[in-house]
Structures are given as C-alpha cells and as structure tokens.
C-alpha atoms as a PDB file:
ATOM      1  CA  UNK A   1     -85.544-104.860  19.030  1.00  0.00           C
ATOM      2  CA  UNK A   2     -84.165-107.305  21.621  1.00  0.00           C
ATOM      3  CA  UNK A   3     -80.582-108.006  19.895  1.00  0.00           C
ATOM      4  CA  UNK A   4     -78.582-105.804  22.000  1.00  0.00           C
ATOM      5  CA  UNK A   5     -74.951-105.546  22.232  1.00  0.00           C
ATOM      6  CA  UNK A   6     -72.176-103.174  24.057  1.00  0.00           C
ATOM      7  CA  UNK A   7     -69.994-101.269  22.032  1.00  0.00           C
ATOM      8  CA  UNK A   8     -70.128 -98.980  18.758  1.00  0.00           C
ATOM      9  CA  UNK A   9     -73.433 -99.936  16.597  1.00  0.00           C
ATOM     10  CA  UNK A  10     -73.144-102.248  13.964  1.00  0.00           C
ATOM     11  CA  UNK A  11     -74.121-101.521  10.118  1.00  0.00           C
ATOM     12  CA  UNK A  12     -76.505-104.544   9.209  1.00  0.00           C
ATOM     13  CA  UNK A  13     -75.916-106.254   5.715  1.00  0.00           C
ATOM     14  CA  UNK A  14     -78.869-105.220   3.619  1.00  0.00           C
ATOM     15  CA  UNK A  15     -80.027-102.493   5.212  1.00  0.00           C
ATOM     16  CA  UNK A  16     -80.301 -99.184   3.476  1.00  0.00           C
ATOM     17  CA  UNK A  17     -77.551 -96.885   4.567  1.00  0.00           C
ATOM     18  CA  UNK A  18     -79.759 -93.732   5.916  1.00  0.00           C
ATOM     19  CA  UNK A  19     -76.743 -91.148   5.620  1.00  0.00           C
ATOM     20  CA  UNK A  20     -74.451 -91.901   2.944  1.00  0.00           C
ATOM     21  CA  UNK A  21     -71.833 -89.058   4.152  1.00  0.00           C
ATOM     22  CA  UNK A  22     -71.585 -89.003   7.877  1.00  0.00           C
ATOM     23  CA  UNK A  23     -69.229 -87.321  10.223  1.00  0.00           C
ATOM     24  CA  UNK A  24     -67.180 -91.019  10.473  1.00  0.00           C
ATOM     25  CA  UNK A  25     -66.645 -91.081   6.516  1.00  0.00           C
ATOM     26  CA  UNK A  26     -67.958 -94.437   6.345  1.00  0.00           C
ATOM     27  CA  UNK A  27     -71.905 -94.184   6.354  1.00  0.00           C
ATOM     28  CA  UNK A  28     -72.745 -94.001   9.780  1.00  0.00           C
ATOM     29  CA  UNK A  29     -74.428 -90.816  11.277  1.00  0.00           C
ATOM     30  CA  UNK A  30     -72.150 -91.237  14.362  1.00  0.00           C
ATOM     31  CA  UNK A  31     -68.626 -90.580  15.206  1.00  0.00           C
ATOM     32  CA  UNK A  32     -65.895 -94.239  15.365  1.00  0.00           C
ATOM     33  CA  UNK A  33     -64.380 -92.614  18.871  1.00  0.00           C
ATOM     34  CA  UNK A  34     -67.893 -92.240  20.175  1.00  0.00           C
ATOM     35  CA  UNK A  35     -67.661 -88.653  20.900  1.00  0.00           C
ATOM     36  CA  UNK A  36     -70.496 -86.090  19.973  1.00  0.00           C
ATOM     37  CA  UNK A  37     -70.995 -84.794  16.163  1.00  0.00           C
ATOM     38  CA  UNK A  38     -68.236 -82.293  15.259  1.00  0.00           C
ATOM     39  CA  UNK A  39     -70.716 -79.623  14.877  1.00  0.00           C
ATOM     40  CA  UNK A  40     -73.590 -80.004  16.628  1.00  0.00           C
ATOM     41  CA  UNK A  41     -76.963 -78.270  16.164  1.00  0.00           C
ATOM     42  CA  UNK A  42     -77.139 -76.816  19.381  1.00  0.00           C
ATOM     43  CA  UNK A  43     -73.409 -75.403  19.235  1.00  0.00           C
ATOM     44  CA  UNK A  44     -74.044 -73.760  16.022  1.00  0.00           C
ATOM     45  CA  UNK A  45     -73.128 -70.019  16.142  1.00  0.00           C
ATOM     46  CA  UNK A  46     -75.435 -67.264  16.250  1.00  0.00           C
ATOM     47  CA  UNK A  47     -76.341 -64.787  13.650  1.00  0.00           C
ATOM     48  CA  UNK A  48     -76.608 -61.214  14.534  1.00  0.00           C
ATOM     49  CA  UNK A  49     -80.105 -61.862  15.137  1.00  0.00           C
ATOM     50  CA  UNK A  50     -80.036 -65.082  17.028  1.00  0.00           C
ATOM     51  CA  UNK A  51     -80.676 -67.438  14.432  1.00  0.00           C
ATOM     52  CA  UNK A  52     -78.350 -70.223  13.809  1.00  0.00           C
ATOM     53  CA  UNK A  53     -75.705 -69.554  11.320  1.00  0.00           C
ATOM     54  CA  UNK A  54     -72.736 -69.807   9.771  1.00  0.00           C
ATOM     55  CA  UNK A  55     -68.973 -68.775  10.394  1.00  0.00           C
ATOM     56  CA  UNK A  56     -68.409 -66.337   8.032  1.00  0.00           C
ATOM     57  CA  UNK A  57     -69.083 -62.598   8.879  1.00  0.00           C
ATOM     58  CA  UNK A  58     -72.140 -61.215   8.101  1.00  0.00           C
ATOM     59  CA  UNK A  59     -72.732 -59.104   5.208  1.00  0.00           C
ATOM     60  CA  UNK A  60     -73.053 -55.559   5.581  1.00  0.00           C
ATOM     61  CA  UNK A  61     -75.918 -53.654   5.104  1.00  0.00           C
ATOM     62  CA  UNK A  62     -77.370 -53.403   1.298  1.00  0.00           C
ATOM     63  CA  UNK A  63     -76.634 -50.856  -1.608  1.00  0.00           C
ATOM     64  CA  UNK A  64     -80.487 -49.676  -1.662  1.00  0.00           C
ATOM     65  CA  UNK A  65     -79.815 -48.174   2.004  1.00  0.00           C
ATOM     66  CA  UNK A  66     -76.680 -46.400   1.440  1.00  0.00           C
ATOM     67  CA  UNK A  67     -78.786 -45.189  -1.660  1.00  0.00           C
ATOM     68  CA  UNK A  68     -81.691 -43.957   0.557  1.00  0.00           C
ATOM     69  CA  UNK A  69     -79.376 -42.464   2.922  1.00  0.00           C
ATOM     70  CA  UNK A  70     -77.855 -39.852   0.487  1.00  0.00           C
ATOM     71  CA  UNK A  71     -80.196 -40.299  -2.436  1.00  0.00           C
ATOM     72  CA  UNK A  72     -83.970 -38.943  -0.540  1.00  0.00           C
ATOM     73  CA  UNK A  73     -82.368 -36.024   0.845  1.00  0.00           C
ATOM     74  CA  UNK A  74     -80.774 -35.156  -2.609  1.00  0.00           C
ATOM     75  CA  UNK A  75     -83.510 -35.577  -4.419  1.00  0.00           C
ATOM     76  CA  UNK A  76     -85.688 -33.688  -1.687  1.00  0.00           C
ATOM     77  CA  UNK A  77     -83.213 -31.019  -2.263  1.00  0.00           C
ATOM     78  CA  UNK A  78     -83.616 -30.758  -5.656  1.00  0.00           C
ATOM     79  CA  UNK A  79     -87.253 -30.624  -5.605  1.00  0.00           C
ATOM     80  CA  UNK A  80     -87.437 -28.003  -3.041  1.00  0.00           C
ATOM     81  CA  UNK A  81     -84.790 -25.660  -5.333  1.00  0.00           C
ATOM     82  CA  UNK A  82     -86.718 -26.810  -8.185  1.00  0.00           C
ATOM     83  CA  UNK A  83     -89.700 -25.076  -6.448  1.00  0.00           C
ATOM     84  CA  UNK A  84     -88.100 -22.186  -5.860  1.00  0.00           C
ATOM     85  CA  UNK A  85     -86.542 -21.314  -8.681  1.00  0.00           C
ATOM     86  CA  UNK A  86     -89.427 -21.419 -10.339  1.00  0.00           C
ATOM     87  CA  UNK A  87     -91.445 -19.792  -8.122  1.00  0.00           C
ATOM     88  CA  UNK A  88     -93.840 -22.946  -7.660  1.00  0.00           C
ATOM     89  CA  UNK A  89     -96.663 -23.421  -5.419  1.00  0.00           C
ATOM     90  CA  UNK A  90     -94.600 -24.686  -2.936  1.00  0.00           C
ATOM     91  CA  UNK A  91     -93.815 -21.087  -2.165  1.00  0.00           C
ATOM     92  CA  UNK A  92     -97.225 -20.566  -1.253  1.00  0.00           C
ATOM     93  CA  UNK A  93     -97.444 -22.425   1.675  1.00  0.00           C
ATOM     94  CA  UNK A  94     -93.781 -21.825   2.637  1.00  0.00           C
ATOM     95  CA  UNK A  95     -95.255 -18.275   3.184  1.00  0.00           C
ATOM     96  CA  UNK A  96     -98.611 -19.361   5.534  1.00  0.00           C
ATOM     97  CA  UNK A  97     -96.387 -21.028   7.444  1.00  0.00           C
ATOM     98  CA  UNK A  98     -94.049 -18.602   7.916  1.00  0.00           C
ATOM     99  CA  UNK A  99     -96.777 -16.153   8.699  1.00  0.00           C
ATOM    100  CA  UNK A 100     -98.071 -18.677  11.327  1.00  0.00           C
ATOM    101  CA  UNK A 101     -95.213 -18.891  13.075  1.00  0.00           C
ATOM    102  CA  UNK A 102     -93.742 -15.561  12.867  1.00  0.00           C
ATOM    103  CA  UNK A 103     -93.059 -13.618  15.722  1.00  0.00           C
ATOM    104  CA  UNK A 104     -89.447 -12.167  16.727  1.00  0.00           C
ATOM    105  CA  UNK A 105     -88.724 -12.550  20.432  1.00  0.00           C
ATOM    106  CA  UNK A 106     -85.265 -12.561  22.209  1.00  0.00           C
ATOM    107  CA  UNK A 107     -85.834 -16.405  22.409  1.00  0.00           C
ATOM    108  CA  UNK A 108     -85.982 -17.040  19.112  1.00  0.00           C
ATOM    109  CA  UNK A 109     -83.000 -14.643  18.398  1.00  0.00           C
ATOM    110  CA  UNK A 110     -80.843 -16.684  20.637  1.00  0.00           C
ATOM    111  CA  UNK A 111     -81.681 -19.774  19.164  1.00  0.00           C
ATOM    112  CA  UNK A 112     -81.003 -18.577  16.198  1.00  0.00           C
ATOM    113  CA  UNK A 113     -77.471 -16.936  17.448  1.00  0.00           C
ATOM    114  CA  UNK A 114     -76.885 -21.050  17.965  1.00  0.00           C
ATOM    115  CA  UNK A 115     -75.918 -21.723  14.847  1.00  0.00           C
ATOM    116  CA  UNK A 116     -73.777 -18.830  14.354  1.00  0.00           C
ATOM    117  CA  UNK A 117     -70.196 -19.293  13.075  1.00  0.00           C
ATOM    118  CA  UNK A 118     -68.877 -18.020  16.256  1.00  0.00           C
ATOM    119  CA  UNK A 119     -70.252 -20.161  18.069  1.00  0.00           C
ATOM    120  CA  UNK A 120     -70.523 -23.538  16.331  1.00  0.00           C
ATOM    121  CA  UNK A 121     -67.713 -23.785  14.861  1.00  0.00           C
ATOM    122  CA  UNK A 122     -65.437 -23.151  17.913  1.00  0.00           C
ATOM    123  CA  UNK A 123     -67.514 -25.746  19.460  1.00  0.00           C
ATOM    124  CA  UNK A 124     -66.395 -28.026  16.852  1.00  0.00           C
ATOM    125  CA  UNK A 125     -62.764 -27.101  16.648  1.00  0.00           C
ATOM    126  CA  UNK A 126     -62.755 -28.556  20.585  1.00  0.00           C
ATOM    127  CA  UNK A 127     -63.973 -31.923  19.330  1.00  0.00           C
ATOM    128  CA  UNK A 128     -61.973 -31.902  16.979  1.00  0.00           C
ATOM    129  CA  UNK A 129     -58.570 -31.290  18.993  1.00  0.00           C
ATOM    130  CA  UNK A 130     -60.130 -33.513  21.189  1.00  0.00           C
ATOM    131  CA  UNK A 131     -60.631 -36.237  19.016  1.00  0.00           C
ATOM    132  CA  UNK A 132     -57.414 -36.539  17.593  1.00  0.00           C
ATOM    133  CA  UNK A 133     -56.055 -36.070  20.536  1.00  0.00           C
ATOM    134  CA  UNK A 134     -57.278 -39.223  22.284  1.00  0.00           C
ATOM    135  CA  UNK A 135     -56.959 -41.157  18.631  1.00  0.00           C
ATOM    136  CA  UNK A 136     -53.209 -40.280  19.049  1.00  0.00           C
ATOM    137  CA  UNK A 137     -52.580 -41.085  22.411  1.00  0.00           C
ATOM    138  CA  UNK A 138     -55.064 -45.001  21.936  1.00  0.00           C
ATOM    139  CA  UNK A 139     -52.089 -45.682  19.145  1.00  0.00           C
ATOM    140  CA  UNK A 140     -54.385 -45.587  16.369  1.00  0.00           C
ATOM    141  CA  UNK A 141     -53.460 -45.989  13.224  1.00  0.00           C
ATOM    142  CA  UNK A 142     -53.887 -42.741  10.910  1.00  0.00           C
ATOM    143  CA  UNK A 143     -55.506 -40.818  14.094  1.00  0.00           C
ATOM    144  CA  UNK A 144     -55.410 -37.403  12.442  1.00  0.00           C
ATOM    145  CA  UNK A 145     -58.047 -38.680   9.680  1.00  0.00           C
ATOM    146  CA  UNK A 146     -61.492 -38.483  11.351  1.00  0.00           C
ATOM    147  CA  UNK A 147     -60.771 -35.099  12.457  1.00  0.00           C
ATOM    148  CA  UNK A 148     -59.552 -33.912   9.205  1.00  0.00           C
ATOM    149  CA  UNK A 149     -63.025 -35.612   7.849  1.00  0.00           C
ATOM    150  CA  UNK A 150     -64.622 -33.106   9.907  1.00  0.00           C
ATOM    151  CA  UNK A 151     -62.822 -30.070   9.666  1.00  0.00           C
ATOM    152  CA  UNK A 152     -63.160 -30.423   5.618  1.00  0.00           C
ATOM    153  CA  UNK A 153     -66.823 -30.949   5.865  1.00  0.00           C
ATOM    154  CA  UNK A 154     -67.376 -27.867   7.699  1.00  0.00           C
ATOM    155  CA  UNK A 155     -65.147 -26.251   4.817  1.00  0.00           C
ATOM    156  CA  UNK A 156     -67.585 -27.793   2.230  1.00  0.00           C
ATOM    157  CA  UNK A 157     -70.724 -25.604   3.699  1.00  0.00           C
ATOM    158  CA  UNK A 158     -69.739 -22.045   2.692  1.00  0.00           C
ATOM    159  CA  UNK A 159     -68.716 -23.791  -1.040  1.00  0.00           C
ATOM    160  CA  UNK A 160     -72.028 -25.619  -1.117  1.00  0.00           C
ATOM    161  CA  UNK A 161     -74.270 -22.985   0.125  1.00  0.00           C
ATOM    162  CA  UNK A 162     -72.862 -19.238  -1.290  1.00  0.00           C
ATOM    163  CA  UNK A 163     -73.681 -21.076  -5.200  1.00  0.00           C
ATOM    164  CA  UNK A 164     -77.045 -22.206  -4.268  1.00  0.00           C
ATOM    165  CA  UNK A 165     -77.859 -19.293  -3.166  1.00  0.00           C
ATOM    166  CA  UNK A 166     -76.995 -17.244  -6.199  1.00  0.00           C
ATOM    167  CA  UNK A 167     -78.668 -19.704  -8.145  1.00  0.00           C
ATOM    168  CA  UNK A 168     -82.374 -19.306  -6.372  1.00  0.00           C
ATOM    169  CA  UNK A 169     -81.773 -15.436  -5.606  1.00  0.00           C
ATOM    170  CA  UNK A 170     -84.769 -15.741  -2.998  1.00  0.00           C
ATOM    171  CA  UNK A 171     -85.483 -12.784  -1.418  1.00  0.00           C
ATOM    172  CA  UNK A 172     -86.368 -12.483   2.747  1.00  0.00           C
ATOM    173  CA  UNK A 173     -89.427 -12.897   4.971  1.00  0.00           C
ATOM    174  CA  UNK A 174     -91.316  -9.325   5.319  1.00  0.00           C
ATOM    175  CA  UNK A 175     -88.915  -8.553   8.816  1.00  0.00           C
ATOM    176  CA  UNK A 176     -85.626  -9.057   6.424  1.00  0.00           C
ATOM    177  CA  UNK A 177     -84.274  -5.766   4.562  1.00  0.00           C
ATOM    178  CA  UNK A 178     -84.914  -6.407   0.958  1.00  0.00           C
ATOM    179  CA  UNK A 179     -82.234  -8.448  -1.046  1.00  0.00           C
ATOM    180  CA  UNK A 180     -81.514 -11.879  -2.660  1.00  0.00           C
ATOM    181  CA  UNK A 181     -79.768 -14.540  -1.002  1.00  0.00           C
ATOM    182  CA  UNK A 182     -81.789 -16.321   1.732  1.00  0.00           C
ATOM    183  CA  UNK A 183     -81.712 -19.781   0.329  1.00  0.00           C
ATOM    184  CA  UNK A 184     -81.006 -22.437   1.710  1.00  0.00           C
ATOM    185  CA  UNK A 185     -80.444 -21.333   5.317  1.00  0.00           C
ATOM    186  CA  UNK A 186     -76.297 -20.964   5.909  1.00  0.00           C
ATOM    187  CA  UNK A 187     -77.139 -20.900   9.700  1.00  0.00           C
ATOM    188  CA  UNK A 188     -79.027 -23.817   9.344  1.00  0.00           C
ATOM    189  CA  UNK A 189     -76.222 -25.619   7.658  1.00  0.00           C
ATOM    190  CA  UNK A 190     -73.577 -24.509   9.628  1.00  0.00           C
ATOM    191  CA  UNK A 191     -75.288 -25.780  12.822  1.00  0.00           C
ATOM    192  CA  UNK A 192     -76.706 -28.916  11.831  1.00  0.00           C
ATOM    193  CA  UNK A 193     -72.789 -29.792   9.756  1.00  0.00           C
ATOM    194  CA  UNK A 194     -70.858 -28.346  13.205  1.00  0.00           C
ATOM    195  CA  UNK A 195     -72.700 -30.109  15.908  1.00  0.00           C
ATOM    196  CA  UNK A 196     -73.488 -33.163  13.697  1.00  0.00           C
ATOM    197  CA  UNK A 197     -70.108 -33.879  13.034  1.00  0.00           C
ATOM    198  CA  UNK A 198     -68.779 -33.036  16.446  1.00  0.00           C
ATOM    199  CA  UNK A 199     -71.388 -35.894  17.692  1.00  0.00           C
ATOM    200  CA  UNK A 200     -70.391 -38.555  15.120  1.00  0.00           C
ATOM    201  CA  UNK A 201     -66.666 -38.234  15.963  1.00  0.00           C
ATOM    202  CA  UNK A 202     -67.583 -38.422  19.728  1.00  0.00           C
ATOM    203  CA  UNK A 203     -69.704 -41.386  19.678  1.00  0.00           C
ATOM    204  CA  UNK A 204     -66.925 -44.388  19.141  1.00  0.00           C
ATOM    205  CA  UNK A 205     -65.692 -42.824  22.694  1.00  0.00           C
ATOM    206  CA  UNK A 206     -68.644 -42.737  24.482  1.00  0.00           C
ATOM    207  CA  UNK A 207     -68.543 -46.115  27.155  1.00  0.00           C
ATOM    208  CA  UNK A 208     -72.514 -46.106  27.574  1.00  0.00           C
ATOM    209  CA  UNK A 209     -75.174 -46.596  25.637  1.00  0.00           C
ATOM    210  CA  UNK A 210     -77.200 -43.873  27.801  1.00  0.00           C
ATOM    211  CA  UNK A 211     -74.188 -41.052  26.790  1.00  0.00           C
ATOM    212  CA  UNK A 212     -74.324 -41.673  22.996  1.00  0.00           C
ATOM    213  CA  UNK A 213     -78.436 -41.526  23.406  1.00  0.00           C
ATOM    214  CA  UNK A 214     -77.971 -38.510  24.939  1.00  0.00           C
ATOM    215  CA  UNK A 215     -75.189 -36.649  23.104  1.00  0.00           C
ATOM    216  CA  UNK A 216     -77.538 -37.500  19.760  1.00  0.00           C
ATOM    217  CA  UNK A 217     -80.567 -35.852  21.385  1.00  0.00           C
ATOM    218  CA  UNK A 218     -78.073 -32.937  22.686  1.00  0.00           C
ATOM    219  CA  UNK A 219     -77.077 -32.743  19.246  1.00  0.00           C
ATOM    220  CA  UNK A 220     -80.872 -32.558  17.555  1.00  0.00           C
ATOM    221  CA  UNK A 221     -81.944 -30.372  20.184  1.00  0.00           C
ATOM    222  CA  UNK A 222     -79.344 -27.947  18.609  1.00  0.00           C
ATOM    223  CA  UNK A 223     -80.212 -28.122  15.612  1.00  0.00           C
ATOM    224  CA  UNK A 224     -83.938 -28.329  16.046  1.00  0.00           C
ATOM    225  CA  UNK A 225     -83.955 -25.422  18.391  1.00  0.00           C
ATOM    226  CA  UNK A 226     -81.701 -23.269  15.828  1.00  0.00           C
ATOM    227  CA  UNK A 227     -84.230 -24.007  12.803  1.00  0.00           C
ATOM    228  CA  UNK A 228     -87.059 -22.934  14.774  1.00  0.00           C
ATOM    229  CA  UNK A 229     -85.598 -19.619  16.154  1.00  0.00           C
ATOM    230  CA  UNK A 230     -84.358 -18.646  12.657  1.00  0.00           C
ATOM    231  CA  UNK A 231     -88.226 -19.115  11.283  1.00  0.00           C
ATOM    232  CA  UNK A 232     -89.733 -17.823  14.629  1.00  0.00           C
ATOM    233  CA  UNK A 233     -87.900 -14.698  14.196  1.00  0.00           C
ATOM    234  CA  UNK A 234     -87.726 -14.467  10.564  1.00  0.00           C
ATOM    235  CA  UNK A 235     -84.514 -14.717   9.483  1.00  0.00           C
ATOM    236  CA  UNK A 236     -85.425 -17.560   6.486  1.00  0.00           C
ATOM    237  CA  UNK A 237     -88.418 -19.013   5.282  1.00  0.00           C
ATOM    238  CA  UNK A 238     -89.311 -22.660   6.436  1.00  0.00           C
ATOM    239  CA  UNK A 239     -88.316 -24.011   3.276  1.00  0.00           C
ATOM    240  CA  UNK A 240     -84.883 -22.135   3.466  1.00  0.00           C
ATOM    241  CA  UNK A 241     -84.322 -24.085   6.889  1.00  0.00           C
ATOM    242  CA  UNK A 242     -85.044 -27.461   5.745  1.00  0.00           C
ATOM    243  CA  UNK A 243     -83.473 -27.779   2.004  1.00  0.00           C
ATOM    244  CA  UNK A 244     -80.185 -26.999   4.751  1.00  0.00           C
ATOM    245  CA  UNK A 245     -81.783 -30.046   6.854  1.00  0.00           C
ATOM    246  CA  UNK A 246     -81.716 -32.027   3.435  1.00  0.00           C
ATOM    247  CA  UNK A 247     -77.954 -30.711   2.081  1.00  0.00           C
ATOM    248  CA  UNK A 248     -76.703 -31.550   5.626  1.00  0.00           C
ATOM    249  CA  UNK A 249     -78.206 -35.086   5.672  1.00  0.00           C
ATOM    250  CA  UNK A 250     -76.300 -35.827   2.506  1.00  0.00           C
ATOM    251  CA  UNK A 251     -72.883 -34.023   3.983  1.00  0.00           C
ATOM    252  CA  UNK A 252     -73.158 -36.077   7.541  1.00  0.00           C
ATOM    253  CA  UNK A 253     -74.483 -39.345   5.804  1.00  0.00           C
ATOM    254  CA  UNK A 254     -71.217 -39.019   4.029  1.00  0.00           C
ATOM    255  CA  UNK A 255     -69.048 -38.644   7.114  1.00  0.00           C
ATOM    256  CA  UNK A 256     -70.854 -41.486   8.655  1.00  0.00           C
ATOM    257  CA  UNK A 257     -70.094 -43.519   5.689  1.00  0.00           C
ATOM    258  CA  UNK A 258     -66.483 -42.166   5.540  1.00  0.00           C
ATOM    259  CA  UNK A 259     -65.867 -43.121   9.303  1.00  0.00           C
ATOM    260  CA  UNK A 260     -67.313 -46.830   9.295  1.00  0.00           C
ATOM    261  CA  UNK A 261     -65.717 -48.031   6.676  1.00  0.00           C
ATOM    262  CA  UNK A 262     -62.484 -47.019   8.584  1.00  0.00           C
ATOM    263  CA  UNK A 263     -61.063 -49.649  10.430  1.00  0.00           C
ATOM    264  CA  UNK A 264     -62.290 -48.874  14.076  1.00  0.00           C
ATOM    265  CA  UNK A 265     -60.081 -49.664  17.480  1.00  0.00           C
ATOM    266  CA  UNK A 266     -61.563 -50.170  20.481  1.00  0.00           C
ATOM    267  CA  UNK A 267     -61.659 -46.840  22.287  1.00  0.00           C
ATOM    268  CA  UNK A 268     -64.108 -47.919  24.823  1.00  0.00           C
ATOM    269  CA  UNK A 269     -61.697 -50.270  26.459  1.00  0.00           C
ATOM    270  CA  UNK A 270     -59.071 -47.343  26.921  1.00  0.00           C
ATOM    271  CA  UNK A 271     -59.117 -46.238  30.762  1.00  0.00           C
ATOM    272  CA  UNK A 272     -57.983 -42.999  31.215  1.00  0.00           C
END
C-alpha cells in the first residue's frame, strides 16, 4: 500500500497476472505509452438503438417480416375469394353491412369518382414524370427505374383484377343492374395502387419528417375515403373493397421492397 513509485506500474514477481491479453501485449491491462485503452467503453459506438455495439452494420430486418408483409394479406385474400366462391357465410354479413351502410348520396359518388382511372392515374403519371425527373437531374444512377417500378405496377391491376373477377362471378349490391363481375373492387385497386405508389416514390424527397407524415395520411385519406363512397353508394360490397385493400398491400409491399433494396442517394441534401 505505501510502496509508491513514479512512472509506468510495475508487474510484481509472483503475482497472478489478472489479464493475460491486454492492450500492451505483455499482460498488463494498461497501455506502455501511458495513453488511454484503444477502445474504450465509453467510446464504443452506438447501435441503432443506443446500446453499445459493434462496427459492423446492422442487420436488416428478419425474413418472418418480409413474410408477414406480403404473406397476411395473401392469405387474407385467399380466404376472402375462398368465401366467395363458395358462397360461404362470410357473404352473409358482407350483406348486413352493406345494408347498414347503404345509402347513395352525391358525396359518396364523388368519393367514389376518386378512384376513377381518369383521375388517379393522371395523378400518378405527374409523380411519375416528376420523379424521374429530379432522379435525373440529382445524377442518380439508373434514375428511370423507380418510376418504371410504378408505372408497371399500375399495369399489373387490370391483369390481376379482370381474372379474379371472372373467377368469383359475384353479382352487385341491390342499386347495381344485374350482372357478374363486382369482385374484388377495380376502383378500389386502382386508387389504393395509384396514390400508394405515387406516395412511396415521393417520400425519399420529402426534407421533413412532418411532409412524409402528411403525404402518407393524404394518401390513406384517398384511399379510405374512395372505399367508403364506393360501399356508401353501392357500387361493391364491403368485402369487394377490402380483398382490393389486401391485393394492393401485397402489390405496394412489393414496390416498397423493390425500392429499398435499391441503392438510395441522398435526395434530401439536393437544394433546388
């Protein structure tokens, strides 16, 4: 206790050597020049979460939630076709709620009139010429891809939907002339694919968390607002509107896949 000396401590003959491996090579826990540990606890860096950790990136997220991303929805699709193909019970309370909530007003036509071709899709032909547009003029690489992505996934809705709905041959609500061919909702689809898609390829250029908050709600407003005019004025039958919600989830989740595992830029940091 009393034998002290100046300079560097010295290893005592006899003594058990507490770290066999330390950062001088030699069996001390210090450093020969004197200077702090290499890698000190408190310099350690940060996980994504906080914690301590290591150096190396991260891993992404896991397998099982890219499988619940397009798997539920798929499978939730192919219950509710299930259901009515075979004219299940399903159908029975698809039809209480529809009478519930039926009653055609000029509101609920113009909602519905949202998801229109002529009007969603124009909407998302300006992202997209927007899109590529800025991608273009930021220098990056393969710019014309995320709007192709796009424009092909609207494509895919007419070629998804006209099959299915040969396939279930499910006839109107009561306010429909009679005929086949209401299932899954095409209006539904072509909204929630159009304005979804338009907001995924906006987002990387939004500079604010508050405008990508908002352009999302913009965005399910939309589609929310379409689904309910179609049913409120009895175009489709609730289930007709949301086996499109379920298709769609599939078709964005997709895109969103396709578009992060692209090498991203930095848009925000471009000032125009």
């Amino acid at each position: 206790m009393g034998d002290i000396r100046p300079g560097p401590p010295q290893l005592r003959p006899g003594r058990a050597l507490a770290h066999t491996t330390g950062a001088s090579g030699f069996g001390s826990p210090h450093r020969s020049d004197g200077h702090a540990p290499q890698t000190p606890r408190g310099a350690r860096r940060s996980g994504p979460d906080g914690r301590p950790g290591t150096t190396p990136p991260v891993p992404g997220r896991p397998t099982s939630f890219f499988l619940l991303l397009l798997g539920l929805p798929a499978l939730l699709l192919a219950l509710i076709t299930w259901q009515v193909v075979a004219d299940g019970p399903l159908l029975r309370l698809d039809e209480r709620v529809s009478r519930a909530l039926l009653h055609p007003d000029r509101a609920s036509e113009l909602l519905a009139d949202l998801g229109n071709i002529q009007v969603a899709v124009p909407i998302l032909a300006v992202v997209l010429v927007y899109v590529a547009l800025r991608a273009r003029r930021t220098g990056t690489d393969r710019w014309w891809v995320p709007a192709t992505a796009g424009a092909v996934l609207m494509a895919l809705v007419p070629a998804l939907i006209v099959p299915l709905k040969e396939l279930t041959a499910r006839h109107g609500t009561p306010v429909m002339p009679p005929g086949p061919g209401y299932f899954p909702s095409g209006h539904t689809a072509t909204a929630a694919v159009a304005y979804g898609s338009a907001t995924l390829l906006l987002l990387p250029w939004l500079r604010t968390a508050w405008a990508r908050r908002a352009l999302v709600a913009l965005c399910a407003l939309a589609v929310l607002g379409v689904s309910f005019g179609l049913v409120r004025r009895g175009y489709h039958w609730p289930l007709d509107v949301v086996a499109s919600w379920f298709l769609c989830a599939v078709l964005l989740g997709s895109l969103w896949l396709f578009l992060n595992r692209r090498p991203r830029s930095s848009p925000s940091a471009e000032h125009s």
